[in-house]
N, C-alpha and C. Protein backbone atom coordinates (compact mmCIF):
# COMPACT_ATOMS: atom_id res chain seq x y z
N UNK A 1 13.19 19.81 -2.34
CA UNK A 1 12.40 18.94 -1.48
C UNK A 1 10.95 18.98 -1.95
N UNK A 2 10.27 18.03 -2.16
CA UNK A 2 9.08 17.90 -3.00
C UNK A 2 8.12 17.12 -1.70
N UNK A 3 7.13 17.56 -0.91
CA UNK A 3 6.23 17.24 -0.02
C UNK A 3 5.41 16.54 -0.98
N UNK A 4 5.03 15.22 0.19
CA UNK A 4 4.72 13.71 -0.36
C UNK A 4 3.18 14.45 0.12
N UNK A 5 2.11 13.91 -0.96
CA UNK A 5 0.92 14.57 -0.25
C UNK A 5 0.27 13.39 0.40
N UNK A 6 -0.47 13.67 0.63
CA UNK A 6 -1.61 12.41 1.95
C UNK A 6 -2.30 12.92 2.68
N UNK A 7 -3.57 12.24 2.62
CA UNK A 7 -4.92 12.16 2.71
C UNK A 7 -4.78 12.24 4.91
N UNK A 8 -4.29 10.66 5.44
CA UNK A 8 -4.23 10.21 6.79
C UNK A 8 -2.90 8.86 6.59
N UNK A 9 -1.97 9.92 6.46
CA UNK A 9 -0.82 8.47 6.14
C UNK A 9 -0.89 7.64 7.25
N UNK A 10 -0.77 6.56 7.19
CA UNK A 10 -0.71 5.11 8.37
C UNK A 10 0.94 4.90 8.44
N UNK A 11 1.30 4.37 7.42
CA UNK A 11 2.32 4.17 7.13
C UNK A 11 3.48 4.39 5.29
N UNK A 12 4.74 4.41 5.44
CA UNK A 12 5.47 4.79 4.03
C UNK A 12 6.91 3.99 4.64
N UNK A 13 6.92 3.24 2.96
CA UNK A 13 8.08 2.37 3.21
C UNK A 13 8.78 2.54 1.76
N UNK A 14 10.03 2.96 1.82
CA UNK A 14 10.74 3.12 0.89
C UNK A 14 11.85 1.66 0.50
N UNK A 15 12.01 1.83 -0.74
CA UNK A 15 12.75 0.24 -1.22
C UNK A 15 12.89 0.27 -2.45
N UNK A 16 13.37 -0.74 -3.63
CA UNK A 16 13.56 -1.05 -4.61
C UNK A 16 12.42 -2.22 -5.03
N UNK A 17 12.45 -1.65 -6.09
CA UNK A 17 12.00 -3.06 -6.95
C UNK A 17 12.55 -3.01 -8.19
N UNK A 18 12.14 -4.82 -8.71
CA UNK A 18 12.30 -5.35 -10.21
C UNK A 18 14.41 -5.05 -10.26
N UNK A 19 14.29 -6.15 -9.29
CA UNK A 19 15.84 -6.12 -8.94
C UNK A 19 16.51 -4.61 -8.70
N UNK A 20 16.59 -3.78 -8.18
CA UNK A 20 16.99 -2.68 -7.48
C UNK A 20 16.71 -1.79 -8.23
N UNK A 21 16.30 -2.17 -9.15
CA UNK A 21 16.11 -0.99 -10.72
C UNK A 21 15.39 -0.01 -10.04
N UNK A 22 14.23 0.27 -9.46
CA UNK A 22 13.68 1.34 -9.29
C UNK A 22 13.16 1.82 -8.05
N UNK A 23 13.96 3.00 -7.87
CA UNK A 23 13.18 3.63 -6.05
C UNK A 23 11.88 3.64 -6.00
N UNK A 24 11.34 3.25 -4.62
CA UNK A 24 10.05 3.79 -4.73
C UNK A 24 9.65 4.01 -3.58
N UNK A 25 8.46 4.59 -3.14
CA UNK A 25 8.08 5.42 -1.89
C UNK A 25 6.47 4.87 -2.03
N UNK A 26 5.83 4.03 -1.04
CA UNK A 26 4.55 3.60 -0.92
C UNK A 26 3.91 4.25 0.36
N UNK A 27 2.95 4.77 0.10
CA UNK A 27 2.04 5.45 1.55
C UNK A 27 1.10 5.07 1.38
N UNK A 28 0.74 4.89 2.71
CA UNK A 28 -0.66 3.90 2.57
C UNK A 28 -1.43 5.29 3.23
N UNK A 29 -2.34 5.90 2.42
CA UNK A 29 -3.54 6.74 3.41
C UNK A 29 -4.63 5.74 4.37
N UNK A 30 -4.74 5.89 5.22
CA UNK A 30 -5.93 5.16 5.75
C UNK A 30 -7.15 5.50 5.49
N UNK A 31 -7.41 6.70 5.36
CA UNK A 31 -8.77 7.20 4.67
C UNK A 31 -8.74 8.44 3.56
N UNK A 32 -9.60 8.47 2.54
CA UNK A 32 -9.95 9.06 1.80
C UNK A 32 -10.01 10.26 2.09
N UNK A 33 -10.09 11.30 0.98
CA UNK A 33 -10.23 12.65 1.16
C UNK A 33 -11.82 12.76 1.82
N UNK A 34 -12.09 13.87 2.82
CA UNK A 34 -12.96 13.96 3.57
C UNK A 34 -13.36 12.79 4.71
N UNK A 35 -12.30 11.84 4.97
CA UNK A 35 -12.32 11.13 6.03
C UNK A 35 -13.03 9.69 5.60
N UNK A 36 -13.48 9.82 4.25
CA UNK A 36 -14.04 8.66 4.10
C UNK A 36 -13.66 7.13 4.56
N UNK A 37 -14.16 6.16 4.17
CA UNK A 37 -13.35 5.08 4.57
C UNK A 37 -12.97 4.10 3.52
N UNK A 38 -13.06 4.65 2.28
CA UNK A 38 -11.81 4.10 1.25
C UNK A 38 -10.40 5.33 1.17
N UNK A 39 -9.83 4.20 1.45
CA UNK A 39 -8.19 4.68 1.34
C UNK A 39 -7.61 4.37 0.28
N UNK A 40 -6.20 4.37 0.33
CA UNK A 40 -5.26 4.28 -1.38
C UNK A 40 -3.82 3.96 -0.35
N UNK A 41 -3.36 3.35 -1.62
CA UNK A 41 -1.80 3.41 -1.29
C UNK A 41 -1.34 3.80 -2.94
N UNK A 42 -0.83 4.64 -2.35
CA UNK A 42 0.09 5.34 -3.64
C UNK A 42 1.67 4.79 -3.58
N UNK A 43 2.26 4.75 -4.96
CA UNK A 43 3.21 4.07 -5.18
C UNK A 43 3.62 5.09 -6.52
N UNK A 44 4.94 5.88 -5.62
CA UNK A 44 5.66 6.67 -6.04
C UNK A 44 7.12 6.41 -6.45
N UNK A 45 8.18 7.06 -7.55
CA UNK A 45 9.56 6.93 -7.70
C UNK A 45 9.91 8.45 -7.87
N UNK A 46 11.24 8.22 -8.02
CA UNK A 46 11.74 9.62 -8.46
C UNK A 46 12.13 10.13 -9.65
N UNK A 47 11.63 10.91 -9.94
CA UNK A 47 12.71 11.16 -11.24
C UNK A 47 13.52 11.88 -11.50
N UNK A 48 14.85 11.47 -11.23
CA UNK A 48 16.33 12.37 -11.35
C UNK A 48 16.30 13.42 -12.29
N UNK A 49 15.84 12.88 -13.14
CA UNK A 49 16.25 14.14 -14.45
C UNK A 49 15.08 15.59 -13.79
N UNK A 50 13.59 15.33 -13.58
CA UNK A 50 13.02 16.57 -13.29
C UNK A 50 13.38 16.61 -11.69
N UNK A 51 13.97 16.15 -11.03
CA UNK A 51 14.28 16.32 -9.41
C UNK A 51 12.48 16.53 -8.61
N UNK A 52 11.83 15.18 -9.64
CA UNK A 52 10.49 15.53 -8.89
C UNK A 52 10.34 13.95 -7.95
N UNK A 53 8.75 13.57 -7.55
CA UNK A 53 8.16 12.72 -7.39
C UNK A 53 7.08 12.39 -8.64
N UNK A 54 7.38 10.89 -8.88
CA UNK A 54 6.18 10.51 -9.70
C UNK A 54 5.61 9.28 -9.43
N UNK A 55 3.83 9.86 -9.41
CA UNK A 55 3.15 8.69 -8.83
C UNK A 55 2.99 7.91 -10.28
N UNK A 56 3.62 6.49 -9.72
CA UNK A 56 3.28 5.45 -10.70
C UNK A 56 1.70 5.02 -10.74
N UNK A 57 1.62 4.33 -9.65
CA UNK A 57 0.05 3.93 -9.14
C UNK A 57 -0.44 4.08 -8.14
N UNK A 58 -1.92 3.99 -7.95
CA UNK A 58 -2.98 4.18 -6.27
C UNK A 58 -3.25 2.63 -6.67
N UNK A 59 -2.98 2.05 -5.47
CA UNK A 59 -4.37 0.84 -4.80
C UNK A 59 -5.14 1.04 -4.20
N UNK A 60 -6.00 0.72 -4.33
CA UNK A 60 -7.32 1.49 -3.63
C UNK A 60 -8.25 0.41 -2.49
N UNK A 61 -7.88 0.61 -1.18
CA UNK A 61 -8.31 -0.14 0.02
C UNK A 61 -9.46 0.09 0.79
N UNK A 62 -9.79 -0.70 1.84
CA UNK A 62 -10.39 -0.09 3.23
C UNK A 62 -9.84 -0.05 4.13
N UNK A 63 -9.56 0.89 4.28
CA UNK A 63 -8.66 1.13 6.02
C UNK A 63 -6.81 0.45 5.40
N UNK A 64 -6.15 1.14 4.55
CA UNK A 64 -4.71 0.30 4.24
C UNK A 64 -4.01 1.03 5.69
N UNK A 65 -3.83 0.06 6.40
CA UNK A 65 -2.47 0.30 7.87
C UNK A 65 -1.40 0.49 7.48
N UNK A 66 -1.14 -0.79 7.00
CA UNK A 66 0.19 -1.11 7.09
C UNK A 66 0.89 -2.09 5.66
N UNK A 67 2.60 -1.11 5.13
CA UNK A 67 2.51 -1.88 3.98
C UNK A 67 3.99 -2.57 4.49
N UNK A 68 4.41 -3.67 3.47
CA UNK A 68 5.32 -4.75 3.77
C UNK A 68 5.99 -4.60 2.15
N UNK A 69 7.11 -4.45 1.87
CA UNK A 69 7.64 -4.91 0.59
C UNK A 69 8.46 -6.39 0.83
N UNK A 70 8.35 -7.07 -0.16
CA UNK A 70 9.56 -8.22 0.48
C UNK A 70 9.77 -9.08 -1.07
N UNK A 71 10.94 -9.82 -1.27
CA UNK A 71 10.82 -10.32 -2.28
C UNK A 71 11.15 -11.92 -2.33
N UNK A 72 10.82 -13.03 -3.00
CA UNK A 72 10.85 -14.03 -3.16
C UNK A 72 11.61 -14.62 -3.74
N UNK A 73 12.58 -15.22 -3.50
CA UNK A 73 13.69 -15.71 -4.75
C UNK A 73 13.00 -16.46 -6.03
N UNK A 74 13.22 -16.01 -7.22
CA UNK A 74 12.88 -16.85 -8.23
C UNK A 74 11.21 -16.25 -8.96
N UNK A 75 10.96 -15.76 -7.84
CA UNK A 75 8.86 -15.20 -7.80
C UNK A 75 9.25 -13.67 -8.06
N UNK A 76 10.22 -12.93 -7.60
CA UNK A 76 10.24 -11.26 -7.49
C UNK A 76 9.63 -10.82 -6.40
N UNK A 77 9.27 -9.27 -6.47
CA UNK A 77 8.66 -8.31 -5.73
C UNK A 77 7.39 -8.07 -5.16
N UNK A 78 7.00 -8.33 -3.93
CA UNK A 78 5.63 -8.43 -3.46
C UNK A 78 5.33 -7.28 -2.49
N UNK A 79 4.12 -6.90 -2.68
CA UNK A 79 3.20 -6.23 -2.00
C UNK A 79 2.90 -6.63 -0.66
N UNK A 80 2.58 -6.37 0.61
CA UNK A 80 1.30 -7.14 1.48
C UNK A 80 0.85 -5.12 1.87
N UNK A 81 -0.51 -5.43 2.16
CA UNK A 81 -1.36 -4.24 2.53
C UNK A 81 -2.37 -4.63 3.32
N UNK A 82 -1.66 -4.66 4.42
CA UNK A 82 -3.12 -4.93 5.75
C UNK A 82 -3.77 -3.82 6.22
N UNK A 83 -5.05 -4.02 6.34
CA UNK A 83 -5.99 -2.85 6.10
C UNK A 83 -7.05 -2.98 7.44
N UNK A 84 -7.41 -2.43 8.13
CA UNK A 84 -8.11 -2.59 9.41
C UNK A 84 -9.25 -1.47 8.95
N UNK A 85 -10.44 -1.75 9.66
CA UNK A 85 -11.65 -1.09 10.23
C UNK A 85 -11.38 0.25 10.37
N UNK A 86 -12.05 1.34 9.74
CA UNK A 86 -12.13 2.96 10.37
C UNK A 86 -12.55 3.22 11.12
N UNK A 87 -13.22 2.49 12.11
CA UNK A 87 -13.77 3.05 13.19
C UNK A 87 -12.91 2.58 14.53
N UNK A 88 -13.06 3.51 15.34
CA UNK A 88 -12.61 3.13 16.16
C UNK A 88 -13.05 2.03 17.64
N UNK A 89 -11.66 1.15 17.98
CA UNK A 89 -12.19 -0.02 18.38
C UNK A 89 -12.50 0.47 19.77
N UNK A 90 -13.16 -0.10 20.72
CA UNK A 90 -13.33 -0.15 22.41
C UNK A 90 -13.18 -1.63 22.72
N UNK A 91 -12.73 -1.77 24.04
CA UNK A 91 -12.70 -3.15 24.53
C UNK A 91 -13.42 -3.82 24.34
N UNK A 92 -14.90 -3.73 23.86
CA UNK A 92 -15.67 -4.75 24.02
C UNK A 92 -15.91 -4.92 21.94
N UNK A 93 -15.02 -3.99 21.49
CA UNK A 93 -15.38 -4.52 19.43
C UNK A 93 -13.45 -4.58 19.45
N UNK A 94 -12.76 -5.06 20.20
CA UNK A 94 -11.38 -4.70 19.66
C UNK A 94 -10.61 -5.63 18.67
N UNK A 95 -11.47 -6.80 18.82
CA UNK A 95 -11.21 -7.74 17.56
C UNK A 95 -12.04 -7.58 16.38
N UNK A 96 -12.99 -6.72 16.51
CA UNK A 96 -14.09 -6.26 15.23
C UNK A 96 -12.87 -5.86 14.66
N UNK A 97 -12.09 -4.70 14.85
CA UNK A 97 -11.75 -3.49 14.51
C UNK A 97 -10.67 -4.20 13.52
N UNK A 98 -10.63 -5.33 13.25
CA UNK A 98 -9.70 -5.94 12.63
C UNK A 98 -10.12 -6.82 11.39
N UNK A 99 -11.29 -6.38 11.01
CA UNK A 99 -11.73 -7.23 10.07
C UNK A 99 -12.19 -7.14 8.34
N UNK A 100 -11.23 -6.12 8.17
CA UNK A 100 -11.17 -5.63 6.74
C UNK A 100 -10.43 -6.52 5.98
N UNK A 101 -10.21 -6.56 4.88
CA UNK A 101 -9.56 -7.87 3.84
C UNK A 101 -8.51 -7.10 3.39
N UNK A 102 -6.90 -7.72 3.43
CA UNK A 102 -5.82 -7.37 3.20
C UNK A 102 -5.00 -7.64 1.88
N UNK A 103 -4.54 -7.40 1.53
CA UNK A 103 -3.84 -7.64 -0.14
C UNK A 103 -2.59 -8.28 0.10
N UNK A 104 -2.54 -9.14 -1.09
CA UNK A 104 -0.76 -9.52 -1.28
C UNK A 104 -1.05 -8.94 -3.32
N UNK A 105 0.13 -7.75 -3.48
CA UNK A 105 0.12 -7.82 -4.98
C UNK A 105 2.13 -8.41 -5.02
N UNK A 106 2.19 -8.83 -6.71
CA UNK A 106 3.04 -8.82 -6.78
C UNK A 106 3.28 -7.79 -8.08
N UNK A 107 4.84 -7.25 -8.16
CA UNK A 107 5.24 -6.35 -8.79
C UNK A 107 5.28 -7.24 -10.24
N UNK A 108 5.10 -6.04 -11.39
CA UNK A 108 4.84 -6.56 -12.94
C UNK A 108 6.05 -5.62 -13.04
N UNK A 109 7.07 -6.28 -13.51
CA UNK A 109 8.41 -5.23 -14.04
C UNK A 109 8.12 -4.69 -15.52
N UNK A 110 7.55 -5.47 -16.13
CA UNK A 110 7.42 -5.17 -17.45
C UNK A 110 6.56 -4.14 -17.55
N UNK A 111 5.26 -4.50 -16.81
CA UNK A 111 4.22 -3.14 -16.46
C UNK A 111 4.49 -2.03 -15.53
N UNK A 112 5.35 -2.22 -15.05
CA UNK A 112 5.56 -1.22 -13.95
C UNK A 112 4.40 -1.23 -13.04
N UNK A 113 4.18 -1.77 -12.52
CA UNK A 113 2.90 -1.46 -11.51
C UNK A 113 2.77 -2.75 -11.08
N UNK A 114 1.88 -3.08 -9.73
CA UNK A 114 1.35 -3.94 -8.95
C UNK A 114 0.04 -4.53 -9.69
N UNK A 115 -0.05 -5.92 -9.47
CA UNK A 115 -0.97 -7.01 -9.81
C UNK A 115 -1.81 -7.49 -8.95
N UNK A 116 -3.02 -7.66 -8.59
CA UNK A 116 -3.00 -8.32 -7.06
C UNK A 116 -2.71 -10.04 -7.47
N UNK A 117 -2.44 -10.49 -6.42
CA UNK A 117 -2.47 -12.25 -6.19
C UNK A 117 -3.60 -12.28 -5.58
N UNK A 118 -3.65 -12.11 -4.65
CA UNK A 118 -4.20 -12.69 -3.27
C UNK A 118 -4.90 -11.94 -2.15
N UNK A 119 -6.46 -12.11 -1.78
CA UNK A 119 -7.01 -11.18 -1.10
C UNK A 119 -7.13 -12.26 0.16
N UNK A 120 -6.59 -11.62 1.57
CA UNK A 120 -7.01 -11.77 2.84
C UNK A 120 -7.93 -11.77 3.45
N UNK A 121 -8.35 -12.16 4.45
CA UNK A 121 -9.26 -11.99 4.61
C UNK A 121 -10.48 -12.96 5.64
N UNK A 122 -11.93 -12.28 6.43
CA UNK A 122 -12.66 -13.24 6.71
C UNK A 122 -13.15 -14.19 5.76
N UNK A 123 -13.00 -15.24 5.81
CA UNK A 123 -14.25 -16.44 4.83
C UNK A 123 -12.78 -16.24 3.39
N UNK A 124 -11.46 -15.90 3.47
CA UNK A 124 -10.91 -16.19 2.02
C UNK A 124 -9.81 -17.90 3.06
N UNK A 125 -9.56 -18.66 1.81
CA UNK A 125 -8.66 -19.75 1.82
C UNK A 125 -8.08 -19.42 0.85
């Protein structure tokens, strides 16, 4: 048993990509080491032969919540990483607390790793 490390996990969603070919394990930290307020999502597989964990890649966010894998017929493997405010909200900022810019990457099979597309966001079309 190999303990997944993390910073302030939000959330971890396990799945395949690049057609089932490869396990993988994504944790989104919400904040940085020492509480900062850049976070990461790490994007981990396994590797049978050493019976370890190996981190493929970090994305590197503000505030990453929450991650989504999903795939597109014909397009492949996508990312979404919605990312909220570190501070905490009160009734009167509780829609502030929501205003960090969110990611869509899609998966590079050939590269092994995430691309971004598309940043979320206030003021993005």
């Amino acid at each position: 048993f190999d303990r997944v490390p993390t910073d302030s996990g939000a959330d971890a969603v396990l799945g395949y990509l690049g057609g089932e070919e490869l396990p993988v394990l994504l944790v989104a930290n919400f904040q940085g080491v020492g509480q900062g307020s850049l976070g990461r999502v790490d994007v981990m597989s396994f590797d049978p032969e050493n019976q370890n964990r190996v981190l493929i890649q970090t994305l590197l966010a503000y505030g990453p919540f929450d991650l989504e894998v999903f795939n597109i017929e014909g397009e492949g493997d996508f990312l979404a990483v919605a990312s909220r405010e570190v501070r905490t909200d009160t009734p009167a900022t509780a829609m502030q607390a929501f205003d960090r810019v969110s990611f869509i990457y899609q998966w590079d099979t050939d590269e092994r790793q995430f691309v971004l597309v598309q940043e979320l966001g206030p003021g993005f079309t």
